[in-house]
Protein backbone atom coordinates (compact mmCIF):
# COMPACT_ATOMS: atom_id res chain seq x y z
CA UNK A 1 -27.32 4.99 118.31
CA UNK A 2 -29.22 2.68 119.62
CA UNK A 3 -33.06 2.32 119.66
CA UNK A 4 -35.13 2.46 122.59
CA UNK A 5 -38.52 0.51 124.27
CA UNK A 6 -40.82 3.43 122.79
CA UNK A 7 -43.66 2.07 120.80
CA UNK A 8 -43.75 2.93 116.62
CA UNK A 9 -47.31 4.97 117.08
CA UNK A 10 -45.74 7.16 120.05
CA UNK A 11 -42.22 7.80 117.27
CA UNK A 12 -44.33 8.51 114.50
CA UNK A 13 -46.48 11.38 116.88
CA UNK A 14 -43.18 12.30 118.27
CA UNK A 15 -42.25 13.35 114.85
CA UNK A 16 -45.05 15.08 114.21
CA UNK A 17 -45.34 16.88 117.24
CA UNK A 18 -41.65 18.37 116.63
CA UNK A 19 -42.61 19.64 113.36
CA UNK A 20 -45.93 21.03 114.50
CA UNK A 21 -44.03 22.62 117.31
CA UNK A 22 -41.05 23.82 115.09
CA UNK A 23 -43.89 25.71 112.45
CA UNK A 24 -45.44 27.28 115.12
CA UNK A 25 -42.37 29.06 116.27
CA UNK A 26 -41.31 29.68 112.96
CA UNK A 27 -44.93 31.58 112.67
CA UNK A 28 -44.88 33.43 116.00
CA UNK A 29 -40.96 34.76 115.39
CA UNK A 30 -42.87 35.84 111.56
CA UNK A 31 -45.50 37.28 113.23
CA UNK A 32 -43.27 39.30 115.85
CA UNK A 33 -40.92 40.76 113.30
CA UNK A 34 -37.83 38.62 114.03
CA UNK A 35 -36.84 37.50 110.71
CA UNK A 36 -32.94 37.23 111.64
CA UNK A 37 -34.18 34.87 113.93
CA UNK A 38 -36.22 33.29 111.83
CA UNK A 39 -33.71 31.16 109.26
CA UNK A 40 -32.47 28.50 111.84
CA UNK A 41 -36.35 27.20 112.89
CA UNK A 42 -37.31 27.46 108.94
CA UNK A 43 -34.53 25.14 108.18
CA UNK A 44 -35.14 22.99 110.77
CA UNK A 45 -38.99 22.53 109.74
CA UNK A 46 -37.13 21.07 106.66
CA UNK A 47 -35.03 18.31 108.31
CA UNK A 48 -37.65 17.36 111.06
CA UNK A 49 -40.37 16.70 107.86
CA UNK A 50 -37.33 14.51 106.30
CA UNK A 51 -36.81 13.08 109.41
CA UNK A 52 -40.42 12.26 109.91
CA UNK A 53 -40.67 10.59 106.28
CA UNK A 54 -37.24 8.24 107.20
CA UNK A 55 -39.39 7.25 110.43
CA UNK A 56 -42.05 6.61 108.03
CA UNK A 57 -39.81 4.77 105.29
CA UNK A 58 -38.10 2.41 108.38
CA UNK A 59 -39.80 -0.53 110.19
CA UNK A 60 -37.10 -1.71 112.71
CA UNK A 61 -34.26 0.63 112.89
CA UNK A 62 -34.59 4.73 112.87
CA UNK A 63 -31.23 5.64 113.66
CA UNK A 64 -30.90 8.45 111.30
CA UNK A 65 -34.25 9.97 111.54
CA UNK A 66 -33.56 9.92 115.01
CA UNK A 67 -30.18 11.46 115.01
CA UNK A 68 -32.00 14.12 112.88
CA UNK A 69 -34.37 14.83 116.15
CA UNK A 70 -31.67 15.36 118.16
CA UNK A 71 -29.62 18.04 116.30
CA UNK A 72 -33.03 19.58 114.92
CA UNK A 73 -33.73 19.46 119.29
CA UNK A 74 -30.02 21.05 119.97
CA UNK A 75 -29.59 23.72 117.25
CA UNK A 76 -33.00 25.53 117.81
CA UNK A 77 -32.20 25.71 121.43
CA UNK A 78 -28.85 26.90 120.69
CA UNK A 79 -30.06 29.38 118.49
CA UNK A 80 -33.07 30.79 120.50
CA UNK A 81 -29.99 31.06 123.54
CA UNK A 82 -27.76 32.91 121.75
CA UNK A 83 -29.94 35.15 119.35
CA UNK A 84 -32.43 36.02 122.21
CA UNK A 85 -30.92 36.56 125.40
CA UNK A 86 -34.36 36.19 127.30
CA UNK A 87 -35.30 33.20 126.61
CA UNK A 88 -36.17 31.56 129.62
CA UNK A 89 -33.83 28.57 130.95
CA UNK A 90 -36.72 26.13 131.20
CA UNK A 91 -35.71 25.08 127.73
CA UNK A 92 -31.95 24.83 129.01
CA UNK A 93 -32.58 21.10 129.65
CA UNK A 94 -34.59 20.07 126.53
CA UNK A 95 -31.86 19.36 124.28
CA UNK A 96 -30.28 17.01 127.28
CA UNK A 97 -33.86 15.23 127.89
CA UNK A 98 -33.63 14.52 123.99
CA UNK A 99 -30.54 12.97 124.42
CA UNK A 100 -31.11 10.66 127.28
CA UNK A 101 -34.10 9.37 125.52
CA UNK A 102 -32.81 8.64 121.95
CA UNK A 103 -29.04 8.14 122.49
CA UNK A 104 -27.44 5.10 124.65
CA UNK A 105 -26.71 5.97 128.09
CA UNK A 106 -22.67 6.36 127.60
CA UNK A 107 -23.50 8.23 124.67
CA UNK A 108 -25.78 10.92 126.27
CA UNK A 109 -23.63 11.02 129.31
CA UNK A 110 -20.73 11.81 127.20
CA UNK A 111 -22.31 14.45 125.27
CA UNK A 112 -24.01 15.79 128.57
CA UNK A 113 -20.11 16.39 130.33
CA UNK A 114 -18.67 17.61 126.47
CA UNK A 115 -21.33 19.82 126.24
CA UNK A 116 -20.99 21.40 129.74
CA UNK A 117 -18.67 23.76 129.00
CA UNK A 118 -20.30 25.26 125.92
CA UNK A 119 -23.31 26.13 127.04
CA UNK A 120 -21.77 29.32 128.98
CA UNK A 121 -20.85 30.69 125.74
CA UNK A 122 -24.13 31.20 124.99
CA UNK A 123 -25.42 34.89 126.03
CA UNK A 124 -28.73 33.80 127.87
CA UNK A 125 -25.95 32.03 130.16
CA UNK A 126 -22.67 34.10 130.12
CA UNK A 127 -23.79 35.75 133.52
CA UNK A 128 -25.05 32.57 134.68
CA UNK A 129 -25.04 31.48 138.50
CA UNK A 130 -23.19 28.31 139.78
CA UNK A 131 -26.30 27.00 140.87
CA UNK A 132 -27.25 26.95 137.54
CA UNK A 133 -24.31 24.64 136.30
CA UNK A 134 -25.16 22.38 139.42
CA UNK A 135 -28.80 21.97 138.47
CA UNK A 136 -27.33 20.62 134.63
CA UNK A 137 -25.42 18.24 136.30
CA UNK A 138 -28.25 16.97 138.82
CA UNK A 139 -30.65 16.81 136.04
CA UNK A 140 -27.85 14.80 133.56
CA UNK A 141 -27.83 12.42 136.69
CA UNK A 142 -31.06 12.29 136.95
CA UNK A 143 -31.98 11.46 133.87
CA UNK A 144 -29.13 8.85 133.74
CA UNK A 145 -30.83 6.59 136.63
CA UNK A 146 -33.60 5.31 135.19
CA UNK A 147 -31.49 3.64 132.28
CA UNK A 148 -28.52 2.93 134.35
CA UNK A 149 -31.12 1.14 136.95
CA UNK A 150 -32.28 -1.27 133.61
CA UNK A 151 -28.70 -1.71 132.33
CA UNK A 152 -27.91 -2.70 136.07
CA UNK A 153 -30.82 -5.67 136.24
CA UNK A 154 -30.43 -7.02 133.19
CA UNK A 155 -26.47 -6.90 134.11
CA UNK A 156 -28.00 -8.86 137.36
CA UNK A 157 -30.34 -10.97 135.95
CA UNK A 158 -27.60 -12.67 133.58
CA UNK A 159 -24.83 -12.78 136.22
CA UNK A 160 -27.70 -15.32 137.83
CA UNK A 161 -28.72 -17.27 134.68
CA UNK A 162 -26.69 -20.32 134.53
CA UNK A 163 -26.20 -20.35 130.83
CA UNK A 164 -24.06 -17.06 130.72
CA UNK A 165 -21.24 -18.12 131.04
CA UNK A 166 -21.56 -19.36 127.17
CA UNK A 167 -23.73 -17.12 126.09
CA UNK A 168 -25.32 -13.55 126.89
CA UNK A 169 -28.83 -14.54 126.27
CA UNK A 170 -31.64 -15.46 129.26
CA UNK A 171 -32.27 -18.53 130.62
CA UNK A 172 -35.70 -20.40 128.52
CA UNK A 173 -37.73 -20.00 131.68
CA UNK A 174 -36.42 -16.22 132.26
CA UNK A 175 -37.54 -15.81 128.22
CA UNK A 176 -40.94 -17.63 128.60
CA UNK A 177 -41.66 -14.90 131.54
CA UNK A 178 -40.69 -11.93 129.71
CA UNK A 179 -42.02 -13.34 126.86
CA UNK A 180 -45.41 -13.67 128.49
CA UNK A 181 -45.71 -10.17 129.88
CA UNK A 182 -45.03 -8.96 126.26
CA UNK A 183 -47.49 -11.26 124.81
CA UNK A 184 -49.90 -9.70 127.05
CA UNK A 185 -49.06 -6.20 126.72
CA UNK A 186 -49.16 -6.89 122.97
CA UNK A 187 -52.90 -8.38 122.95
CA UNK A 188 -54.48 -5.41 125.33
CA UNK A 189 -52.29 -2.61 123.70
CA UNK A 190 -53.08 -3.45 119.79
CA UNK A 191 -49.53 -3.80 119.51
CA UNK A 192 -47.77 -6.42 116.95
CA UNK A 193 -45.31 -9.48 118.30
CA UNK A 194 -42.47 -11.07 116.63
CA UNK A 195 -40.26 -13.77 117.49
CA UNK A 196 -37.41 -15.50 115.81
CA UNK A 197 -36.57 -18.89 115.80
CA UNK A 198 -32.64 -19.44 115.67
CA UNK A 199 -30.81 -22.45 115.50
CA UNK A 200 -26.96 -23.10 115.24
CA UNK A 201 -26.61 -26.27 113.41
CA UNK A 202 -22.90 -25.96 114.21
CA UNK A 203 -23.24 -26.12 117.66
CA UNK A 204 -22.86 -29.65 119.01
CA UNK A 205 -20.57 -30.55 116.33
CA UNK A 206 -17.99 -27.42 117.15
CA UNK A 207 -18.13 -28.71 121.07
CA UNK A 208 -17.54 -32.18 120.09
CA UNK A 209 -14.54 -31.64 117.46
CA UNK A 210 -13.30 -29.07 119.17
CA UNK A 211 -14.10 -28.67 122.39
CA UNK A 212 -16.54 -26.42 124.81
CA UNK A 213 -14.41 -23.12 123.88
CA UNK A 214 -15.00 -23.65 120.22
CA UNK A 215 -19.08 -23.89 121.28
CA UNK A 216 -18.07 -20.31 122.98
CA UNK A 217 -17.45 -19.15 120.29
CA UNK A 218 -19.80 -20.07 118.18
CA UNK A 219 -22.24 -18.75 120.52
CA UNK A 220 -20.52 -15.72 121.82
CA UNK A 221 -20.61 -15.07 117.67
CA UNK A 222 -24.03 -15.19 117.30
CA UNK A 223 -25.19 -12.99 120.57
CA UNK A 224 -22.59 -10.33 119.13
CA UNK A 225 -24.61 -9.75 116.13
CA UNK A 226 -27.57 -9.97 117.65
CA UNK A 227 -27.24 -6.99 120.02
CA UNK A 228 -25.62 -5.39 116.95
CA UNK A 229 -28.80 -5.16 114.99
CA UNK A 230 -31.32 -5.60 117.40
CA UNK A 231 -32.65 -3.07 119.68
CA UNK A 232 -31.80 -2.53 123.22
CA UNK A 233 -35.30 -4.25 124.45
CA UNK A 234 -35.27 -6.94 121.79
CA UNK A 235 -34.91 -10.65 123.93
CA UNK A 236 -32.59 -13.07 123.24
CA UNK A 237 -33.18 -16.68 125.20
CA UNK A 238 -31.54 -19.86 124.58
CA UNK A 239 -34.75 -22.41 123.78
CA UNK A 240 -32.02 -25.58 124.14
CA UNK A 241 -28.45 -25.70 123.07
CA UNK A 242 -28.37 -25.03 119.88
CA UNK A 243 -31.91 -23.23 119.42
CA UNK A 244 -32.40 -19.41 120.38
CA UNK A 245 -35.93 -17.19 120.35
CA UNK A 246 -35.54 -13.46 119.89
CA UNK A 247 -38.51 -11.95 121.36
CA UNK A 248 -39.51 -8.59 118.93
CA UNK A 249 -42.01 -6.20 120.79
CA UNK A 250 -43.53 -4.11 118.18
CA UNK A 251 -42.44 -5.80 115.07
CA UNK A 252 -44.51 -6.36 112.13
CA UNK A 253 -44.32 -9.90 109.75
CA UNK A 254 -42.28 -7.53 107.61
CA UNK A 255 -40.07 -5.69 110.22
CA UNK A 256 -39.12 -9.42 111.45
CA UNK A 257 -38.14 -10.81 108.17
CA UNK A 258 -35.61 -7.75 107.86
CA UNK A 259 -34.52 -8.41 111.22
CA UNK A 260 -33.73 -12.38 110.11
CA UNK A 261 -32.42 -11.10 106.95
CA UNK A 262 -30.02 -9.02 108.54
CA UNK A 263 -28.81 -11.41 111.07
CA UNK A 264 -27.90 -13.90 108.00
CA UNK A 265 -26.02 -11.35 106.69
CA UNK A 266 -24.07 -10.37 109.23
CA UNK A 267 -23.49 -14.24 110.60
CA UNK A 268 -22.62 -15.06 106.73
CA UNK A 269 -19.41 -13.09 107.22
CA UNK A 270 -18.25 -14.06 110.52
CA UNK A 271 -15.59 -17.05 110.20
CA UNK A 272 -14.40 -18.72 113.10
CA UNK A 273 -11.27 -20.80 113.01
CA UNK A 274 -12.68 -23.83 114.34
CA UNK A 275 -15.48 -23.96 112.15
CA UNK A 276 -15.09 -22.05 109.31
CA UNK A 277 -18.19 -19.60 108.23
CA UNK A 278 -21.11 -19.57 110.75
CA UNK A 279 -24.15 -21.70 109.72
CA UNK A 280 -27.88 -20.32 110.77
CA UNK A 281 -31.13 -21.19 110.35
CA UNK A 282 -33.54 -18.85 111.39
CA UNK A 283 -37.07 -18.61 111.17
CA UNK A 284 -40.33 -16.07 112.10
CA UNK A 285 -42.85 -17.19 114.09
CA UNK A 286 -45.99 -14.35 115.21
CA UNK A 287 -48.89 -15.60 117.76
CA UNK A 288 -52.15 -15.89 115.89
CA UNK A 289 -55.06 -13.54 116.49
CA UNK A 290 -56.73 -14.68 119.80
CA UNK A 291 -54.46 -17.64 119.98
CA UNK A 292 -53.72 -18.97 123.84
CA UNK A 293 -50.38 -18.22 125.23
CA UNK A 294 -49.56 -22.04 125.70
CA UNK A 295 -50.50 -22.33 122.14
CA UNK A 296 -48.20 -20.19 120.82
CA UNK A 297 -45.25 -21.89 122.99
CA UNK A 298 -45.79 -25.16 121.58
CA UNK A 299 -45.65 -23.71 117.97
CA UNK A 300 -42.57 -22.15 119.06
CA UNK A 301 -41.00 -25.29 120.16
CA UNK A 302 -41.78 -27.42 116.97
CA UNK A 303 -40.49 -24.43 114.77
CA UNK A 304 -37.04 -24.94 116.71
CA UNK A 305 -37.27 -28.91 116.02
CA UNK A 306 -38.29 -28.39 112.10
CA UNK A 307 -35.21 -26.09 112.19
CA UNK A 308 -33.25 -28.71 113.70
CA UNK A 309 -33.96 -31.70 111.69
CA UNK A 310 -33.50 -29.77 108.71
């Protein structure tokens, strides 16, 4: 599962909006007498409150909390289908919005097409229309564009950067764009800004021992375990040829020191024949309070030569 461009603050009242949502139902269906129907939502309140105090507990990654949301989202749809008959379709595609929003897109689309064929077990929908079935699939498409329309520019916008063909990671000037417009949204939402100095002391070595595929490698090594524990809008850009920024919207001191943690980790273990176990040195780096833009490059910059020269 992978974790999507929504801001911490909006997660953490996501959470809490479920679980306000969930008691209230659990209240009216008390209220109204329907106590059969009242053990699924009850239980649920349960894992949504557990799932809200993971969210809590986590400062970069929430897969499980959010896996959590998602069944919590499912099962009390399923259950209000098939224990009350009348409940009105409107909530038919709830459990499928869910999905699109905190699953990858291959992901939701493959649960959207296993799922199809279950749903018209459910009572509320035995005696559904085929108009009905036709509307799921338009609105499985249509949720599917918006993130299929980012996957296909940033597909685009690499196939055009001349570096790709080593590495998956943008061009510095791409990264110094992006990276502005996120600097700004940071300062005029309140929002925190991380970014991660990486350099592969390995690098020019590997191509000169060994040649440019051994620098491949190397590289194509370290952007694999980068979009392994990094989110999907985390930025990777190469700074020079052996120095990398990953740009961290959102991300505390704290959350990016976890994030560099876990990259050494992971980049500790990968051994490539050329040149044995991969070497990194990788370093935080957070714009100041009030600090100019141009400022804050710079500083980048001479973190990547420190790193360098070390």
């Amino acid at each position: 599962m992978t974790q999507h461009q929504f801001p911490r603050q909006l997660m953490t009242l996501a959470y809490m909006a479920s679980a306000v949502l969930m008691i209230s139902y659990a209240v009216w269906l008390y209220a109204m007498g329907e106590y059969r129907d009242l053990v699924v939502p009850s239980f649920m309140v349960l894992l949504l409150l557990a799932a809200f105090l993971l969210h809590l507990g986590q400062d970069i990654r929430a897969h499980l909390p959010r896996l959590v949301l998602l069944v919590c989202t499912y099962a009390s749809v399923i259950a209000a289908l098939y224990y009350q008959p009348n409940t009105p379709l409107i909530w038919f595609g709830l459990p499928m919005t869910a999905a699109f929003l905190l699953l990858p897109l291959a992901g939701a689309v493959v649960l959207h097409m296993t799922l199809l064929p279950l749903w018209w077990f459910m009572p509320a929908l035995s005696q559904a229309s085929p108009t009905l079935m036709m509307g799921y699939v338009a609105l499985g498409l249509l949720l599917a564009l918006p993130r299929w329309e980012h996957a296909r520019r940033r597909a685009l916008l690499r196939a055009t950067d001349p570096n790709d063909s080593e590495c998956d990671a943008y061009h510095i000037d791409t990264l110094k764009e992006r990276l502005h417009s996120e600097y700004q949204r940071s300062d005029m939402l309140n929002q925190r800004l991380a970014v991660l100095v990486i350099h592969l002391p390995q690098r020019d070595m590997a191509e000169e021992q060994f040649g440019p595929r051994a620098a491949e490698a190397l590289l194509s090594a370290l952007c694999t375990e980068v979009y392994s524990c990094c989110r999907d809008h985390d930025l990777l850009g190469r700074a020079d040829s052996a120095t990398f920024w990953l740009v961290l919207p959102d991300t505390s001191e704290s959350g990016a020191l976890l994030v560099r943690d876990r990259l050494q980790r992971a980049l500790s273990r990968r051994v490539l024949v050329e040149t044995g176990q991969v070497e990194v040195r990788i370093a935080a780096c957070l714009p100041c309070p009030k600090e100019d833009f141009e400022h804050y490059l710079q500083r980048l910059e001479g973190r990547g030569s420190a790193l360098a020269k070390r």
